[in-house]
Protein backbone atom coordinates (compact mmCIF):
# COMPACT_ATOMS: atom_id res chain seq x y z
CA UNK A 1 108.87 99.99 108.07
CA UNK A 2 105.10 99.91 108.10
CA UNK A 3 102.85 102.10 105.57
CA UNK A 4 101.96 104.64 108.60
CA UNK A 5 106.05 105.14 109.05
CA UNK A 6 106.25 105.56 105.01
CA UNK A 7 103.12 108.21 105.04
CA UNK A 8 104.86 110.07 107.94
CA UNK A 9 107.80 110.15 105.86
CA UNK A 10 106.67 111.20 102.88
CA UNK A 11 104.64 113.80 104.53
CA UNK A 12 107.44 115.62 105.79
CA UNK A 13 109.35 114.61 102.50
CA UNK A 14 109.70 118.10 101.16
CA UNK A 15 112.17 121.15 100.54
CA UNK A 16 109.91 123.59 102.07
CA UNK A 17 109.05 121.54 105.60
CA UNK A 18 110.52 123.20 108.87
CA UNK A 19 111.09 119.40 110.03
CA UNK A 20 113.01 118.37 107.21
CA UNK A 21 116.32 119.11 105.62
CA UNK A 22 118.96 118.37 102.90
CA UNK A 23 122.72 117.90 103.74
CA UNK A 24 125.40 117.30 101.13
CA UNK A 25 123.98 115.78 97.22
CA UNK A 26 126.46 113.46 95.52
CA UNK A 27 126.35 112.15 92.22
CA UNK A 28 128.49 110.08 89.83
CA UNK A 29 128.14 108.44 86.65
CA UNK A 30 129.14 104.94 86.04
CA UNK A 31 130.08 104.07 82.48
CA UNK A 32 129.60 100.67 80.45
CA UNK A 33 133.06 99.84 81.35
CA UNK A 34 131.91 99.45 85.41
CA UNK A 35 134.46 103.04 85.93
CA UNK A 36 132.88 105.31 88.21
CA UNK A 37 133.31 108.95 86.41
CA UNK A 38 131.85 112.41 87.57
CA UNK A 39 131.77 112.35 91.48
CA UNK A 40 130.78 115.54 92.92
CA UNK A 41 129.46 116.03 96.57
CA UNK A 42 127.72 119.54 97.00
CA UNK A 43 125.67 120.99 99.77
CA UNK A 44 122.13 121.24 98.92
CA UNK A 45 121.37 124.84 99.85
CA UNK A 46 124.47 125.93 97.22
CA UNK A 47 122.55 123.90 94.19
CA UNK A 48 121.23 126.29 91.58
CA UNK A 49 117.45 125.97 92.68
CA UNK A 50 116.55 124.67 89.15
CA UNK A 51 119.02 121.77 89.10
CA UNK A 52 118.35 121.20 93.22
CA UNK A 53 114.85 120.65 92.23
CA UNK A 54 115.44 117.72 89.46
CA UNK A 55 117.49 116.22 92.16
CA UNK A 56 115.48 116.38 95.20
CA UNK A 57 112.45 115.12 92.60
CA UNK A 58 114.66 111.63 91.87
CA UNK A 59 115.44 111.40 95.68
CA UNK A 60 111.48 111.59 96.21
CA UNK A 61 110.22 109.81 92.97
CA UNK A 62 112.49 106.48 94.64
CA UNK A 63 110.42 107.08 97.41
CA UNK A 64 107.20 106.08 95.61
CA UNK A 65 104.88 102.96 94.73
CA UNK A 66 103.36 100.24 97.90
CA UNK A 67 105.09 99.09 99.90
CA UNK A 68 105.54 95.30 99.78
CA UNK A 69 105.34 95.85 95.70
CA UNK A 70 107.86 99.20 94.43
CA UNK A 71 109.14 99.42 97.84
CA UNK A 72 110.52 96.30 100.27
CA UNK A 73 112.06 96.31 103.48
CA UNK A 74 115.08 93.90 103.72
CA UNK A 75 117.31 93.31 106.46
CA UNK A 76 120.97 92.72 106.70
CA UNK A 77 122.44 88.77 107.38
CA UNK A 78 124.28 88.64 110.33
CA UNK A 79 127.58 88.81 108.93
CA UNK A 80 126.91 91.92 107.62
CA UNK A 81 127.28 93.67 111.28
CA UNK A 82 131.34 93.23 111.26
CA UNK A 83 133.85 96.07 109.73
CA UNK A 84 133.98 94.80 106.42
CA UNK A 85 130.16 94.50 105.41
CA UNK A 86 127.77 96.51 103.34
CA UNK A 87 126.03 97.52 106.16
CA UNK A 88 129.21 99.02 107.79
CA UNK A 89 129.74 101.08 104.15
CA UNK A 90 126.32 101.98 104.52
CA UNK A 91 126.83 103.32 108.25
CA UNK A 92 130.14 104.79 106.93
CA UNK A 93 128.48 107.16 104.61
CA UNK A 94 125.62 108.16 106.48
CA UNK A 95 128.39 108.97 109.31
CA UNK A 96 129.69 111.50 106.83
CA UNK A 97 132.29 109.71 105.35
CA UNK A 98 133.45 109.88 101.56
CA UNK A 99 131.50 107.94 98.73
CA UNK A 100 134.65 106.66 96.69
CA UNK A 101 134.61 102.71 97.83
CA UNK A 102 130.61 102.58 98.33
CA UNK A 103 130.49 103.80 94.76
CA UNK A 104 133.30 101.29 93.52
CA UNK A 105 131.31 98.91 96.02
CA UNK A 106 128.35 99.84 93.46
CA UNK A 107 129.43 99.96 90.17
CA UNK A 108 131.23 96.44 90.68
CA UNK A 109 128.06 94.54 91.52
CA UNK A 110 125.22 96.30 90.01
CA UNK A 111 123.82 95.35 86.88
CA UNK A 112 122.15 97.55 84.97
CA UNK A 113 120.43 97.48 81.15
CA UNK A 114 122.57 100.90 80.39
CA UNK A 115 124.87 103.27 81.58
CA UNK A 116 123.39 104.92 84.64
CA UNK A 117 124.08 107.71 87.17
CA UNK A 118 124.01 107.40 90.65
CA UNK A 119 122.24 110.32 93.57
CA UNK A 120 123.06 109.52 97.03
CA UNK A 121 121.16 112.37 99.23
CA UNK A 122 121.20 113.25 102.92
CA UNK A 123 118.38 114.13 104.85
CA UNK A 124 117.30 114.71 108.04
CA UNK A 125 113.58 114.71 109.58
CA UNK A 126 113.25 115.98 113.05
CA UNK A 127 110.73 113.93 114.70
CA UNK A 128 107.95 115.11 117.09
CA UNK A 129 106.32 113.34 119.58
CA UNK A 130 103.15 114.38 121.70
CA UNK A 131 103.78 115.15 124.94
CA UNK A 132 102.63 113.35 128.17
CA UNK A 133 99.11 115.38 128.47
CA UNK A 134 98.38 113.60 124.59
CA UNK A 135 97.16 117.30 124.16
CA UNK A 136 100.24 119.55 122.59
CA UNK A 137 103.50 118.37 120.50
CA UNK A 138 106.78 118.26 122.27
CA UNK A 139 110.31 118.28 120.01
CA UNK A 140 111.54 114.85 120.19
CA UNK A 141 115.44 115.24 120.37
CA UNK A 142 115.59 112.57 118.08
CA UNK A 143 116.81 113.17 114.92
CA UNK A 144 116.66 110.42 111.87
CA UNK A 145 118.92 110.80 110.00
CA UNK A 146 119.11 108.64 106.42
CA UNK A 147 119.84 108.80 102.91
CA UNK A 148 118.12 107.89 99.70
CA UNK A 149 120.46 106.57 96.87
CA UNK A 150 118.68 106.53 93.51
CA UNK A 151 119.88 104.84 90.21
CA UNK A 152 118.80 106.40 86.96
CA UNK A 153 119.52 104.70 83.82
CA UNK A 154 121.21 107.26 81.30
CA UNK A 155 121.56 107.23 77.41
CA UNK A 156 122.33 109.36 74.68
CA UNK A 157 119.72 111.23 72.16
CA UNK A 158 118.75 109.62 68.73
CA UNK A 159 121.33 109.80 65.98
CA UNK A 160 119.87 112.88 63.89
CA UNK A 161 121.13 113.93 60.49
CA UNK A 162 121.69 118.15 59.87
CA UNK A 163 123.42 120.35 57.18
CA UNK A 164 126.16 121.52 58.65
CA UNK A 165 126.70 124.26 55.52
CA UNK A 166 128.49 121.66 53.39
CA UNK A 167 125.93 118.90 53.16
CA UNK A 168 124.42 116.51 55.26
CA UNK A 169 126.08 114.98 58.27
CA UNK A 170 125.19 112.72 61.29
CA UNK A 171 124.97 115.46 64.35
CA UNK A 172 127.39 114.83 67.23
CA UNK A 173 125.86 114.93 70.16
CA UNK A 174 127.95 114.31 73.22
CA UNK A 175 125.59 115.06 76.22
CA UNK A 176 124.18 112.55 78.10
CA UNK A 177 120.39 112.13 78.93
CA UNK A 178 118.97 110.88 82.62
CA UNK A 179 115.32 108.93 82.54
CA UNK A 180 112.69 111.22 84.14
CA UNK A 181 112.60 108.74 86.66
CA UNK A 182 115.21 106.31 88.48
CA UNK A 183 114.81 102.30 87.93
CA UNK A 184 116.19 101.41 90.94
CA UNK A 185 117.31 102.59 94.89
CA UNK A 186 117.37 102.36 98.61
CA UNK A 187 116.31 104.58 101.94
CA UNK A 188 118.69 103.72 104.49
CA UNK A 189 118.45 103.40 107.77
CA UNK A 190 114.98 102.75 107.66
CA UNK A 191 111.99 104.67 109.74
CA UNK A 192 111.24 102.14 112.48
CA UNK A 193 109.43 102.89 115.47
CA UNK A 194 109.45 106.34 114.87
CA UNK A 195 113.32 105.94 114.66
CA UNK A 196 116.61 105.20 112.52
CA UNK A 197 116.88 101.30 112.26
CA UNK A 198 120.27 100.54 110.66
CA UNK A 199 119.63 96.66 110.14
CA UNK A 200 116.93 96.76 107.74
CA UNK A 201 117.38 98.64 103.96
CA UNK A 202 114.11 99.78 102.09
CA UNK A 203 114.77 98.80 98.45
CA UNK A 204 112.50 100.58 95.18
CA UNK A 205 111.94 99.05 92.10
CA UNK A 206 110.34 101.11 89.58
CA UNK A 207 108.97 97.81 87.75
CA UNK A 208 107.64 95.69 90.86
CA UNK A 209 107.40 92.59 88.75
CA UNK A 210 111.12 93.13 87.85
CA UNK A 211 112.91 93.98 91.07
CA UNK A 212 117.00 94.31 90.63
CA UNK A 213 118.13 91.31 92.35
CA UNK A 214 121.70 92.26 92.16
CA UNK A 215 121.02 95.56 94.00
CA UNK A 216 119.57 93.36 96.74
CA UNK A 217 121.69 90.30 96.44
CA UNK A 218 125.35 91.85 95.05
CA UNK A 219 125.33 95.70 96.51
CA UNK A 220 123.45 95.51 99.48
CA UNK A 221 124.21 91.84 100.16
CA UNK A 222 120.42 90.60 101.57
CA UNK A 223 118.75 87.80 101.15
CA UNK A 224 116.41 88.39 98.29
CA UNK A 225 112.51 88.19 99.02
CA UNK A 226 110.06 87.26 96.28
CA UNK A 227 108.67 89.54 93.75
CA UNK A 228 104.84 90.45 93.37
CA UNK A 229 104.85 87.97 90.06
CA UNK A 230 106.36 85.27 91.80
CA UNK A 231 104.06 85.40 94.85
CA UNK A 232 101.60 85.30 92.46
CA UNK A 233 102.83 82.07 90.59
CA UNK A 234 103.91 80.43 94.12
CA UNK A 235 100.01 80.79 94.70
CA UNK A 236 99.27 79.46 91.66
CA UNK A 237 101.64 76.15 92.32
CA UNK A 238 99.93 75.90 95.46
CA UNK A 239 96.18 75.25 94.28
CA UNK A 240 97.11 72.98 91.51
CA UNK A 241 99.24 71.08 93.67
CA UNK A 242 96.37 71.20 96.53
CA UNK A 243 93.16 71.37 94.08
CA UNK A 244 93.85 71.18 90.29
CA UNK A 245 91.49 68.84 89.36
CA UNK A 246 88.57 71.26 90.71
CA UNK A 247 90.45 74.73 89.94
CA UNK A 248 87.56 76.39 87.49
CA UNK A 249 87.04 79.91 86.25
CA UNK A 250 84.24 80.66 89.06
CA UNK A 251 86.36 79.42 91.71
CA UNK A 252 89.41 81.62 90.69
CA UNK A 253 87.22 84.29 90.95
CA UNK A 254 85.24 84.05 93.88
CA UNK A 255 89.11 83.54 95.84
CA UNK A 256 90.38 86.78 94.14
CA UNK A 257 87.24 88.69 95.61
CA UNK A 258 88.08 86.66 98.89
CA UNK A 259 91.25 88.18 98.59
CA UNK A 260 90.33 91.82 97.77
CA UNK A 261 87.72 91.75 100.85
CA UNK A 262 90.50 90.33 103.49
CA UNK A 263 92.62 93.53 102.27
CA UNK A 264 89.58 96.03 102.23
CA UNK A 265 89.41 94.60 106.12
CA UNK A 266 92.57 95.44 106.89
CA UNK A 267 93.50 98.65 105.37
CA UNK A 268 93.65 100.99 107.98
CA UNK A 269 96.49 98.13 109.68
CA UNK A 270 99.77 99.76 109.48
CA UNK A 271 101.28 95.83 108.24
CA UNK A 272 100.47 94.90 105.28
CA UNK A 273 97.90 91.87 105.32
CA UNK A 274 99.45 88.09 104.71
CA UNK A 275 98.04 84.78 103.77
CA UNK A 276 99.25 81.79 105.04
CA UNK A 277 98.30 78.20 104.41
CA UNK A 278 95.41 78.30 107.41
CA UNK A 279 94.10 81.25 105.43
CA UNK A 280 94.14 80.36 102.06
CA UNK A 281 92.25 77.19 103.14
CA UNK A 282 89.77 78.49 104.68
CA UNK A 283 89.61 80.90 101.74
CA UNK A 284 89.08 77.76 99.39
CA UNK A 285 86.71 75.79 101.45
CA UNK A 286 84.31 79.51 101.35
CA UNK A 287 85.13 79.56 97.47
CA UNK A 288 83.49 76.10 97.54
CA UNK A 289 86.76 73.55 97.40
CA UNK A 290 85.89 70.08 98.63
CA UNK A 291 87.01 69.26 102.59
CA UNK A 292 90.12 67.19 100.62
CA UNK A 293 91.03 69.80 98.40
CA UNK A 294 91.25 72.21 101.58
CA UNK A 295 93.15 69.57 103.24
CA UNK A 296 95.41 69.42 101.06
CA UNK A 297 96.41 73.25 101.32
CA UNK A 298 98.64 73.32 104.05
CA UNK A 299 101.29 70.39 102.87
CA UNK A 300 101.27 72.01 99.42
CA UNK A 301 101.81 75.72 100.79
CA UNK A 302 104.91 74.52 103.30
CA UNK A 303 106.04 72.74 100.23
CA UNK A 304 105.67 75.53 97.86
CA UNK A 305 105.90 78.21 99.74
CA UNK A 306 108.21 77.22 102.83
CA UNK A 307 107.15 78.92 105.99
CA UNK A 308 106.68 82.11 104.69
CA UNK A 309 103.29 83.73 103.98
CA UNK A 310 102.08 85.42 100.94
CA UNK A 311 101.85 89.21 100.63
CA UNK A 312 97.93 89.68 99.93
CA UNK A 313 98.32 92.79 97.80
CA UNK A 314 100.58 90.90 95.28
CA UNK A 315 98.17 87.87 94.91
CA UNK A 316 95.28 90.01 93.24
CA UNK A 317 95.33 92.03 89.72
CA UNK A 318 92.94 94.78 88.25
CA UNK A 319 92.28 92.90 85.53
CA UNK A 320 91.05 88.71 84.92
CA UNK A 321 92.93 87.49 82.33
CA UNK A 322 92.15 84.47 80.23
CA UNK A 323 93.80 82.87 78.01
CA UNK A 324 93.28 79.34 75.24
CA UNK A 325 94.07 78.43 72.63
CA UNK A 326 94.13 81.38 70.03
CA UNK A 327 91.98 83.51 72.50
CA UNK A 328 92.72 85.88 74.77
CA UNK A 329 90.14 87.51 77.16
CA UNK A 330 91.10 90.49 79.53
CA UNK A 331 88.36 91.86 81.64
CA UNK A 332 88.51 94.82 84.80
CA UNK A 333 88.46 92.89 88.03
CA UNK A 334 84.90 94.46 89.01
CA UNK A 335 83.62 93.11 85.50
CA UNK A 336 84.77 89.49 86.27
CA UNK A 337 81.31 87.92 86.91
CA UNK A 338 80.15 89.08 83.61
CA UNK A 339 82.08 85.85 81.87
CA UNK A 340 80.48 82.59 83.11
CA UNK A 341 81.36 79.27 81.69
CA UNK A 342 78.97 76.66 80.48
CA UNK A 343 78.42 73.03 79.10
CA UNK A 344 76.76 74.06 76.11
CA UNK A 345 75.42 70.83 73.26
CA UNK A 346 78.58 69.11 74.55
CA UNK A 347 81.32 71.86 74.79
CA UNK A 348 82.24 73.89 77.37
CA UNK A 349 82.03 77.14 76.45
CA UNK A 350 82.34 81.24 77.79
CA UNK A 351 79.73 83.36 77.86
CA UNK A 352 79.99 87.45 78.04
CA UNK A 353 76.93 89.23 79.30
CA UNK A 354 76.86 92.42 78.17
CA UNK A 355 75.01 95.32 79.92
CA UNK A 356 74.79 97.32 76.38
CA UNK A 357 74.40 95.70 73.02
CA UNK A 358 76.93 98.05 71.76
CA UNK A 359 80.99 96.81 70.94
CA UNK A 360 83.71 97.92 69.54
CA UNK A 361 85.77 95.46 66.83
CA UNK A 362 89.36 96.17 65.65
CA UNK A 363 88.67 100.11 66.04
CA UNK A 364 85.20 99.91 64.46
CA UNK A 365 81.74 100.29 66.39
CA UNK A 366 78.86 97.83 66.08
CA UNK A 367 76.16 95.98 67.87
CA UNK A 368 75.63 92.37 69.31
């Protein structure tokens, strides 16, 4: 599922589209003992319109964030496809069967900080295709058909003390209270080709640098894929393994802005862009790494990084940050080349240029 098939998606992603519609709603509520509690399965159009609303908001709010960071595709393993595999619990559902042993499936194997509740919605978006003249839109008869299951972590309000007429008392409160916005979920089948591909799961994380590896590992019984942060410090093994000794402040840098440009190239591609070990050398040797540094990329990447290549969006950051001994430096990616380092009467040093004379010290301003 590419970001063009996520746009289209989202598009049509609404209440109030003629393309798109919402079946049957069920929720549950799984307690800190694991017990599923709750369960109700409703038809959407028989929702009071004010509670139909927070619900169709979670379905759309696990919808959200990049793909390749907040959202990731992951497919099933091949012993998956028989009767008795997630996938075929999965199909089950989405077939219009009842929730009870997905949700058991779920609350068994999902870890979560808190209690949490658990939205499973149907939908389906009516495709359209254009017709053979490229000039006017035919009806496909296709129909995708998919779900979105969202997981919201739940908790109770703050202990508060009122006078109850008598004197003062700790207020019992027994409702529960649902985040604003759910931690974790899944779209399956995914939107493929234009069309329902039941092999592969689309998996959100609220907290990209966190992902839920037991969603993806325990419920839904993939093979996890690295997170943003780790693709970041598998790049990071890579060029001290290939280049430490000449790894320096400007060189960092210029391969970040290397970075940003190969994704400003390529982001009207409907993948997301990769680097691989061929890349990322000739990345280095531009960056100004010696001919034996860049050499040494490729064994260091397959040895590091396997045979996989690293998501380009996840290798970059808004924001340079440095860090020594007692000092910690944090500066906007487009205000990186303002910090230079130097050799300065025997010490290396950093240097901030500064545009304006005017700063701003623990709250207070003042002048350089």
């Amino acid at each position: 599922m590419n970001k063009r098939e996520l746009a289209e998606l989202r598009k049509h992603f609404n209440a109030d589209d003629g393309l798109f519609t919402v079946g049957r709603i069920i929720t549950a509520y799984v307690d800190a003992e694991k017990k599923v509690c709750g369960v109700t399965s409703r038809r959407y159009i028989e929702i009071p319109e004010d509670e139909s609303s927070l619900l169709f908001n979670t379905a759309k709010k696990t919808l959200s964030g990049s793909i390749g960071k907040n959202l990731v595709e992951y497919s099933f393993p091949r012993e998956e496809y028989g009767e008795e595999g997630t996938q075929k619990l999965l199909y089950n559902l989405l077939s219009g069967g009842e929730p009870d042993e997905f949700l058991t499936h779920i609350a068994g194997n999902l870890h979560m900080e808190s209690t949490y509740a658990v939205q499973i919605m149907h939908c389906t978006y009516s495709v359209i295709s254009k017709a053979k003249d490229d000039r006017s839109l035919d009806m496909n008869d296709l129909d995708y058909k998919f779900f979105v299951t969202s997981f919201t972590p739940v908790s109770t309000p703050p202990a508060e003390l009122i006078f109850d007429g008598e004197g003062i008392v700790k207020r019992e409160e027994t409702n529960l209270t649902l985040a604003d916005k759910p931690n974790n979920g899944f779209l399956f089948p995914v939107f493929s080709d234009r069309a329902p591909d039941i092999n592969s799961v689309l998996v959100f994380s609220k907290n990209a640098a966190k992902p839920n590896v037991t969603l993806v590992q325990n419920v839904l019984s993939c093979e996890y894929i690295r997170s943003p942060k780790s693709e970041r410090e598998v790049l990071s093994d890579v060029l001290k393994k290939a280049a430490g000794d000449e790894l320096d402040y400007t060189k960092i840098v210029k391969l970040d802005e290397k970075i940003v440009e190969y994704i400003a190239e390529n982001q009207n591609e409907t993948e997301l862009p990769t680097v691989d070990a061929l890349r990322l050398q000739r990345m280095l040797s531009d960056v100004g790494m010696t001919e034996k540094a860049a050499a040494a990329v490729p064994a260091a990447f397959e040895k590091i990084a396997g045979e996989t290549p690293l998501t380009a969006v996840n290798l970059v950051s808004t924001k340079v940050n440095l860090k020594a001994e007692g000092i910690t430096v944090s500066i906007s990616g487009d205000s990186a080349g303002k910090l230079r380092t130097v050799n300065k009467d025997g010490r290396k040093s950093l240097i901030i240029d500064l545009d304006e004379p005017t700063v701003i010290v623990n709250g207070i301003e003042t002048s350089v």
